[in-house]
C-alpha atoms as a PDB file:
ATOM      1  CA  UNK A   1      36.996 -42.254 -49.587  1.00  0.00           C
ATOM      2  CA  UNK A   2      33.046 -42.172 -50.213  1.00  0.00           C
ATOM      3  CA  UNK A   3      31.801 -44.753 -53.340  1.00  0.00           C
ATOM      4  CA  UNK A   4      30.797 -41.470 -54.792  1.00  0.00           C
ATOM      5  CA  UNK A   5      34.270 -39.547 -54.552  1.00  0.00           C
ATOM      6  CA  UNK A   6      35.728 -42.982 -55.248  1.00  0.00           C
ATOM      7  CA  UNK A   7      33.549 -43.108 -58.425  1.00  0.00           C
ATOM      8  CA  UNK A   8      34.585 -39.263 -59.489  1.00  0.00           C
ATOM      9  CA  UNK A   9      38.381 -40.405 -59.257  1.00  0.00           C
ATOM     10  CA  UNK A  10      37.631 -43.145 -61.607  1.00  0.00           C
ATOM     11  CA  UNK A  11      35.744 -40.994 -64.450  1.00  0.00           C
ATOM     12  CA  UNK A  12      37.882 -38.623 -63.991  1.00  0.00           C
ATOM     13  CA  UNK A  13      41.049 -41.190 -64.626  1.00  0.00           C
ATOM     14  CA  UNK A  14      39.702 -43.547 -66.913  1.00  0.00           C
ATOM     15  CA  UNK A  15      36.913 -41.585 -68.658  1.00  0.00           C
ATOM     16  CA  UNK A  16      37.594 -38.283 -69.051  1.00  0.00           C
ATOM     17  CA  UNK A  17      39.737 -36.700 -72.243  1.00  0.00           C
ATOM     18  CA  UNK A  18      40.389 -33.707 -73.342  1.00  0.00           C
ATOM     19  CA  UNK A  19      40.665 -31.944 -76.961  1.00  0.00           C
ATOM     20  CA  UNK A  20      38.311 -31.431 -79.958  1.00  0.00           C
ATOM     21  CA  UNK A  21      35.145 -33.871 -80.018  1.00  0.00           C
ATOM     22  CA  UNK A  22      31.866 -34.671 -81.750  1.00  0.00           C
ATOM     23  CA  UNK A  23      29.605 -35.788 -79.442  1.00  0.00           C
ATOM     24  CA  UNK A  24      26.208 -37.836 -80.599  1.00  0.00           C
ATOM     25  CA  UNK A  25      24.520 -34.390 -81.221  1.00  0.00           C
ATOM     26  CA  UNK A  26      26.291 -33.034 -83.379  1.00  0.00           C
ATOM     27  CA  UNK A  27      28.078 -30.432 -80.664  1.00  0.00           C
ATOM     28  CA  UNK A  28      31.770 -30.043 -81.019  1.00  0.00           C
ATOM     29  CA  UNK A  29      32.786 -30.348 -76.995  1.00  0.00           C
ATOM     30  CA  UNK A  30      36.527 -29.299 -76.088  1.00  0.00           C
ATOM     31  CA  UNK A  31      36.290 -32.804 -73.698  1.00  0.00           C
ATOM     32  CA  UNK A  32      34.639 -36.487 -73.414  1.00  0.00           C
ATOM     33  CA  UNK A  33      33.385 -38.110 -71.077  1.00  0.00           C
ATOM     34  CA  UNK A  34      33.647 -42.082 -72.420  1.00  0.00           C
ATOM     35  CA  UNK A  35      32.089 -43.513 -68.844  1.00  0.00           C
ATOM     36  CA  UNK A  36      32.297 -47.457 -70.785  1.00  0.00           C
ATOM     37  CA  UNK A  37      35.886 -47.003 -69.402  1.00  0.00           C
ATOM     38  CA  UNK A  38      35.079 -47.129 -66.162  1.00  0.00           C
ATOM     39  CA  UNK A  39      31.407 -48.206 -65.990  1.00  0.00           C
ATOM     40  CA  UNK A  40      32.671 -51.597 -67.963  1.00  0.00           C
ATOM     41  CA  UNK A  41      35.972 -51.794 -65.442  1.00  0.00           C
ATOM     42  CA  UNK A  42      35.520 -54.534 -62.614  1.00  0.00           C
ATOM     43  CA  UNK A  43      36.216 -51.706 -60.364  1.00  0.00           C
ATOM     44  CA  UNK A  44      33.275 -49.268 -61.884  1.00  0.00           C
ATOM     45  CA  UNK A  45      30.739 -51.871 -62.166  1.00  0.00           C
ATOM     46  CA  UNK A  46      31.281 -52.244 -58.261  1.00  0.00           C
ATOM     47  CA  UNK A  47      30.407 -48.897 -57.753  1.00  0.00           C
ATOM     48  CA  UNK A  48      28.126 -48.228 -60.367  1.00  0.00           C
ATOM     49  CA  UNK A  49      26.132 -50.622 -58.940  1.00  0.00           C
ATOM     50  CA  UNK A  50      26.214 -49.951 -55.383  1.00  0.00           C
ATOM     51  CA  UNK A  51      25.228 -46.255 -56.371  1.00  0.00           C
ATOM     52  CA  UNK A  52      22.968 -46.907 -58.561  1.00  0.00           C
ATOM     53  CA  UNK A  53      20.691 -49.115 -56.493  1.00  0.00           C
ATOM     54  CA  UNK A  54      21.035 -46.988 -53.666  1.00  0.00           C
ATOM     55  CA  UNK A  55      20.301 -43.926 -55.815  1.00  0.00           C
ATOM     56  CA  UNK A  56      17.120 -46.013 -57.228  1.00  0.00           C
ATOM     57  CA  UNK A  57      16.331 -47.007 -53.526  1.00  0.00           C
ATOM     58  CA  UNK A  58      16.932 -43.309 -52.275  1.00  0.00           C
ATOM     59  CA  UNK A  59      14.193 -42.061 -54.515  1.00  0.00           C
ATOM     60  CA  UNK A  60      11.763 -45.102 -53.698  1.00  0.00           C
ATOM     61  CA  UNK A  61      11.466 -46.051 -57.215  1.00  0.00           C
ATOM     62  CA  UNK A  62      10.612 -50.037 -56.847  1.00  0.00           C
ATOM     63  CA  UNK A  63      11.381 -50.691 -60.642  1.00  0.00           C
ATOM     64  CA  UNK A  64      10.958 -54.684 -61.714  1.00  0.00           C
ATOM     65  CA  UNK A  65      13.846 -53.671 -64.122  1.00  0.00           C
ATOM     66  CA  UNK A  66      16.725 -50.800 -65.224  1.00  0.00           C
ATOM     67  CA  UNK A  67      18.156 -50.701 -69.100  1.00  0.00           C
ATOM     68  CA  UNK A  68      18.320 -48.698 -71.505  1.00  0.00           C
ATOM     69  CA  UNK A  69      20.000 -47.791 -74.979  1.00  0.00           C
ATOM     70  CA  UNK A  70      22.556 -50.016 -75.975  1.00  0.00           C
ATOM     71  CA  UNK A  71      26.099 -49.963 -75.649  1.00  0.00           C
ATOM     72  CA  UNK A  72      26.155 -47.318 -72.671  1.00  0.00           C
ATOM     73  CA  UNK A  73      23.304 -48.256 -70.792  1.00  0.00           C
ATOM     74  CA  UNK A  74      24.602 -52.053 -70.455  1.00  0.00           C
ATOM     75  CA  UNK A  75      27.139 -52.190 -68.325  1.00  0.00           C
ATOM     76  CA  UNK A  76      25.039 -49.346 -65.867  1.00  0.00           C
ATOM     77  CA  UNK A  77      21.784 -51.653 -65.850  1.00  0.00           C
ATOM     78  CA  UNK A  78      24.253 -54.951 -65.241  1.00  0.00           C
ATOM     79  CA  UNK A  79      25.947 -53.485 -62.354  1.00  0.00           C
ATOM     80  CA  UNK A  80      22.643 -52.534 -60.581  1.00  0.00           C
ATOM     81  CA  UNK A  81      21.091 -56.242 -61.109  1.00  0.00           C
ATOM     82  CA  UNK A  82      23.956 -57.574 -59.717  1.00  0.00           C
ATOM     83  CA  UNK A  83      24.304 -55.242 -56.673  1.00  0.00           C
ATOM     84  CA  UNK A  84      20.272 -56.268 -55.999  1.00  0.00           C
ATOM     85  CA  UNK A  85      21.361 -59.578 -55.960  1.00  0.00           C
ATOM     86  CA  UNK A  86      23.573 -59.019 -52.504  1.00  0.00           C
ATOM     87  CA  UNK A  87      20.567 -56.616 -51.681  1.00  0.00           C
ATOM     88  CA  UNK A  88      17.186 -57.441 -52.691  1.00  0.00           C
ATOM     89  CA  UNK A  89      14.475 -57.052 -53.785  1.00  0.00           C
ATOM     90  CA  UNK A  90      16.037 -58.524 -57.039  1.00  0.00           C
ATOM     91  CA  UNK A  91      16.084 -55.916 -59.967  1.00  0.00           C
ATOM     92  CA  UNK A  92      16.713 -57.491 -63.496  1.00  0.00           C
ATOM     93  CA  UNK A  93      18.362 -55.684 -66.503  1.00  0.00           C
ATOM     94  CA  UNK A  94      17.438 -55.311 -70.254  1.00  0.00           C
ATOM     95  CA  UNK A  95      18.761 -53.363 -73.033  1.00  0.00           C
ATOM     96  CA  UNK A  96      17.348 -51.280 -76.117  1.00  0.00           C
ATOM     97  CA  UNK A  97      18.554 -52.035 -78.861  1.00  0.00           C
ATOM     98  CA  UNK A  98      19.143 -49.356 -81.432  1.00  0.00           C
ATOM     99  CA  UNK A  99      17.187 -50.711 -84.362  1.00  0.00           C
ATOM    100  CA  UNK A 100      14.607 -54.145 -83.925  1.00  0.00           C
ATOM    101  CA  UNK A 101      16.274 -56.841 -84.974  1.00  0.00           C
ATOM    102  CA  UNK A 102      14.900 -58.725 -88.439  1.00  0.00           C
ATOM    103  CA  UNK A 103      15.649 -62.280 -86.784  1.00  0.00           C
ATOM    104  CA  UNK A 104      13.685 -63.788 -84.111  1.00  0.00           C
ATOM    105  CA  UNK A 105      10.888 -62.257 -81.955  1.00  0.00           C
ATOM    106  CA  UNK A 106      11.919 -58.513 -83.824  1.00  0.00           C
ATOM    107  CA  UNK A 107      11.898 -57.139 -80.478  1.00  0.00           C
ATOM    108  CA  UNK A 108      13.777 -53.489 -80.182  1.00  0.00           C
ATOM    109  CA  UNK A 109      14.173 -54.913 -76.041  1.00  0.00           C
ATOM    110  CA  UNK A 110      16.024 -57.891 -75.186  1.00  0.00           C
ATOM    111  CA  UNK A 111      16.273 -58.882 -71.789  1.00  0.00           C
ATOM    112  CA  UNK A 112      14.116 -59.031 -68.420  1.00  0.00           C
ATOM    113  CA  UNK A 113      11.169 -56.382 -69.188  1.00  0.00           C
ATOM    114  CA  UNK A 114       7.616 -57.874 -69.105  1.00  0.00           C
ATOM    115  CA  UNK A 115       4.453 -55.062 -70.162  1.00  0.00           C
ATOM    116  CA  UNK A 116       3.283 -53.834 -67.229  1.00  0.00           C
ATOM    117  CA  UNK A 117       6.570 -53.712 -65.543  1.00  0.00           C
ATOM    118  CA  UNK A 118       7.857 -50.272 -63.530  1.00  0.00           C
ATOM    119  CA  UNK A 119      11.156 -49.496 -65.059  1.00  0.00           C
ATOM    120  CA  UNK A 120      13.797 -47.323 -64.506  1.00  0.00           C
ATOM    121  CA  UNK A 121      15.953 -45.988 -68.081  1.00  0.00           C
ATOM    122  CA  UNK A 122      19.560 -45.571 -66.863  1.00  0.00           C
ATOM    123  CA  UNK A 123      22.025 -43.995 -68.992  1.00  0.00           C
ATOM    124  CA  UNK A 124      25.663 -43.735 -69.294  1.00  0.00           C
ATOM    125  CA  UNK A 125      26.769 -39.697 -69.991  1.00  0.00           C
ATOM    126  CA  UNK A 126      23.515 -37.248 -69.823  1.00  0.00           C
ATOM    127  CA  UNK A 127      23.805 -34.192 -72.492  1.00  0.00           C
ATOM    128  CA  UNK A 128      20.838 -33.960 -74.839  1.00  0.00           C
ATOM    129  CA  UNK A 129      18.529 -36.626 -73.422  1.00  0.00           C
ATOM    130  CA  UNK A 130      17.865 -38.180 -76.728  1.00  0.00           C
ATOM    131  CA  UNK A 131      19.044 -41.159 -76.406  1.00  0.00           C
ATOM    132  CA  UNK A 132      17.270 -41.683 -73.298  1.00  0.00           C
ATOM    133  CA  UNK A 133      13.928 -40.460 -75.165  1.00  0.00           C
ATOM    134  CA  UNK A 134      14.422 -42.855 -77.330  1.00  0.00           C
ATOM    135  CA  UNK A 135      14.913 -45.433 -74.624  1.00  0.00           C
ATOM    136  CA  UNK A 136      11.896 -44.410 -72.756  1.00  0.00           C
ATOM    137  CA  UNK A 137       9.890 -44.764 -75.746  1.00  0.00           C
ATOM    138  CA  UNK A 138      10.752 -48.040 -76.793  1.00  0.00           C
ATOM    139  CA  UNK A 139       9.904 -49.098 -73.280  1.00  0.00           C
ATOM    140  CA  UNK A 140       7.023 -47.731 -73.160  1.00  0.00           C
ATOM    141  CA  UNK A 141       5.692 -49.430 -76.463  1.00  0.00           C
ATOM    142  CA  UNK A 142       6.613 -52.280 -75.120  1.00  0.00           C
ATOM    143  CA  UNK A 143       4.574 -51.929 -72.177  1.00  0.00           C
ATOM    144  CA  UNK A 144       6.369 -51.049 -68.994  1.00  0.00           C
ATOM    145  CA  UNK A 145       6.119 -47.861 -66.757  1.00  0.00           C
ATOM    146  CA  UNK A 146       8.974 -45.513 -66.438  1.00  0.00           C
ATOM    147  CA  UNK A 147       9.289 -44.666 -63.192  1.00  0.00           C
ATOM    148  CA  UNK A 148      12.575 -42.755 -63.362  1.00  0.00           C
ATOM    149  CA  UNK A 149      16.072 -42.195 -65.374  1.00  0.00           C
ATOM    150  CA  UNK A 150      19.403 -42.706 -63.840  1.00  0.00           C
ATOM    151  CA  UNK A 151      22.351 -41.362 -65.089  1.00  0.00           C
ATOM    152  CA  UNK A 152      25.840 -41.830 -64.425  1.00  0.00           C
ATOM    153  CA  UNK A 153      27.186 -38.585 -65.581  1.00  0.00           C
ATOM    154  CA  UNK A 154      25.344 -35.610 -65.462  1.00  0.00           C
ATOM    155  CA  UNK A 155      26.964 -32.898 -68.515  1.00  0.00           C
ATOM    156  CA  UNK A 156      24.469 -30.113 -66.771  1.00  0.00           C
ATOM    157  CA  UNK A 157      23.259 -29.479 -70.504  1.00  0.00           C
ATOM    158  CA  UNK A 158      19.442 -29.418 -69.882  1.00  0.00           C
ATOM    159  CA  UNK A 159      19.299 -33.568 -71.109  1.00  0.00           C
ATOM    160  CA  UNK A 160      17.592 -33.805 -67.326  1.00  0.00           C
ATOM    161  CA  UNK A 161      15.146 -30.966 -67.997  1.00  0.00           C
ATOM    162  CA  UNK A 162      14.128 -32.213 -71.777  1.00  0.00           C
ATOM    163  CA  UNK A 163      13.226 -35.519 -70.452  1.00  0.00           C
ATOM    164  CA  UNK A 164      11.482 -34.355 -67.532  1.00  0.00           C
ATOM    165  CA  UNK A 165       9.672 -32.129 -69.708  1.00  0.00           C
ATOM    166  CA  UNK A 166       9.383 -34.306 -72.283  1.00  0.00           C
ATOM    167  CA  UNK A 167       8.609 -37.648 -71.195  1.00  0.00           C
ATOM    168  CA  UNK A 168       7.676 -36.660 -67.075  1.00  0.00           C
ATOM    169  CA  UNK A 169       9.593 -38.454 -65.473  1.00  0.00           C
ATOM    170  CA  UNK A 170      12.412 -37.807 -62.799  1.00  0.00           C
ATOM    171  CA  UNK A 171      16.365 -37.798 -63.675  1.00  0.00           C
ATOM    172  CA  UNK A 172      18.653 -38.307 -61.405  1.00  0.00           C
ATOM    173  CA  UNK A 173      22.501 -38.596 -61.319  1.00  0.00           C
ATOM    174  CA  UNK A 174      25.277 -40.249 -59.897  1.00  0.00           C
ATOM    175  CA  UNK A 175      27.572 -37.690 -60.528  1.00  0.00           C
ATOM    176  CA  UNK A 176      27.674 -34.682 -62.760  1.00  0.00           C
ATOM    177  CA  UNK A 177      30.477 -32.754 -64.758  1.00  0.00           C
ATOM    178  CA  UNK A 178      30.786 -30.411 -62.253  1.00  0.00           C
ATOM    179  CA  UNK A 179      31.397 -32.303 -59.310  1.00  0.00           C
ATOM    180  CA  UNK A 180      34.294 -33.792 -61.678  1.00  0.00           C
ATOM    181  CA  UNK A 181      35.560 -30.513 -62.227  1.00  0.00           C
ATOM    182  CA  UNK A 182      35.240 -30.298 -65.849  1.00  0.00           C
ATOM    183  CA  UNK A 183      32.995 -27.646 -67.409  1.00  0.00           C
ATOM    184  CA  UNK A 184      31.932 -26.579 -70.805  1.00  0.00           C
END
């Protein structure tokens, strides 16, 4: 088995439910997609990473750095630093944080992301894109180029085309709803 069939088996095992949810827009869904399952399990990271930065690679995005909104992004932006680390060049991770903290620096970022570094927003379960505006803003005011957005899971409910019309930049993902065999 392929790391990306491999991958689909473990959405689809650990990630996947079925029944009546609210998703963060609002939209009632009859399933869920909670990728932390698997993108958090020692097993997903492995994957998610290898993926990921061959994904970033196939593209020929050179980001400095991948993150993006907290909690979801995490584990996705960890597992591709890592995996650089047994292939470089060396990409480093950072996170958005929700709100800027009122200790410290402030900072909305925390992490590896210098101004004037090429990033790459990575996400955890596409469906609106507005988490991953948000994400791409924050990174933005804080200096760095987005180069591209990463997704694990693709819902297929226009999130890629908002933030490529919105924001201009590229989405790709690892996998999508379909290809796991669950539809709207």
């Amino acid at each position: 088995m392929n790391d990306r069939d491999a991958l689909a088996a473990l959405l689809r095992e650990r990630s996947v439910a079925f029944g009546t949810f609210r998703l963060a827009s609002g939209r009632e869904s009859r399933y869920y997609i909670d990728a932390r399952k698997t993108t958090m399990s020692a097993q997903g990271q492995v994957l998610v990473g290898r993926l990921g930065l061959q994904a970033i690679r196939e593209q020929g995005w050179k980001p400095a750095a991948v993150g993006g909104l907290t909690l979801g992004a995490d584990p996705v932006a960890y597992a591709i630093a890592r995996a650089s680390a047994d292939d470089p060049p060396l990409i480093q991770a950072f996170t958005v944080r929700k709100a800027a903290k009122e200790h410290g620096t402030g900072g909305l970022l925390e992490g590896n992301l210098n101004p004037g570094d090429a990033a790459v927003v990575v996400e955890d379960v596409l469906t609106t894109g507005n988490s991953t505006l948000n994400a791409i803003r924050a990174v933005r005011e804080h200096g760095g180029e987005v180069v591209g957005v990463l997704a694990v899971v693709d819902r297929m409910e226009a999130g890629a085309n908002h933030i490529e019309n919105e924001a201009g930049v590229a989405v790709v993902a690892l996998t999508t709803t379909i290809f796991l065999g669950v539809t709207t």
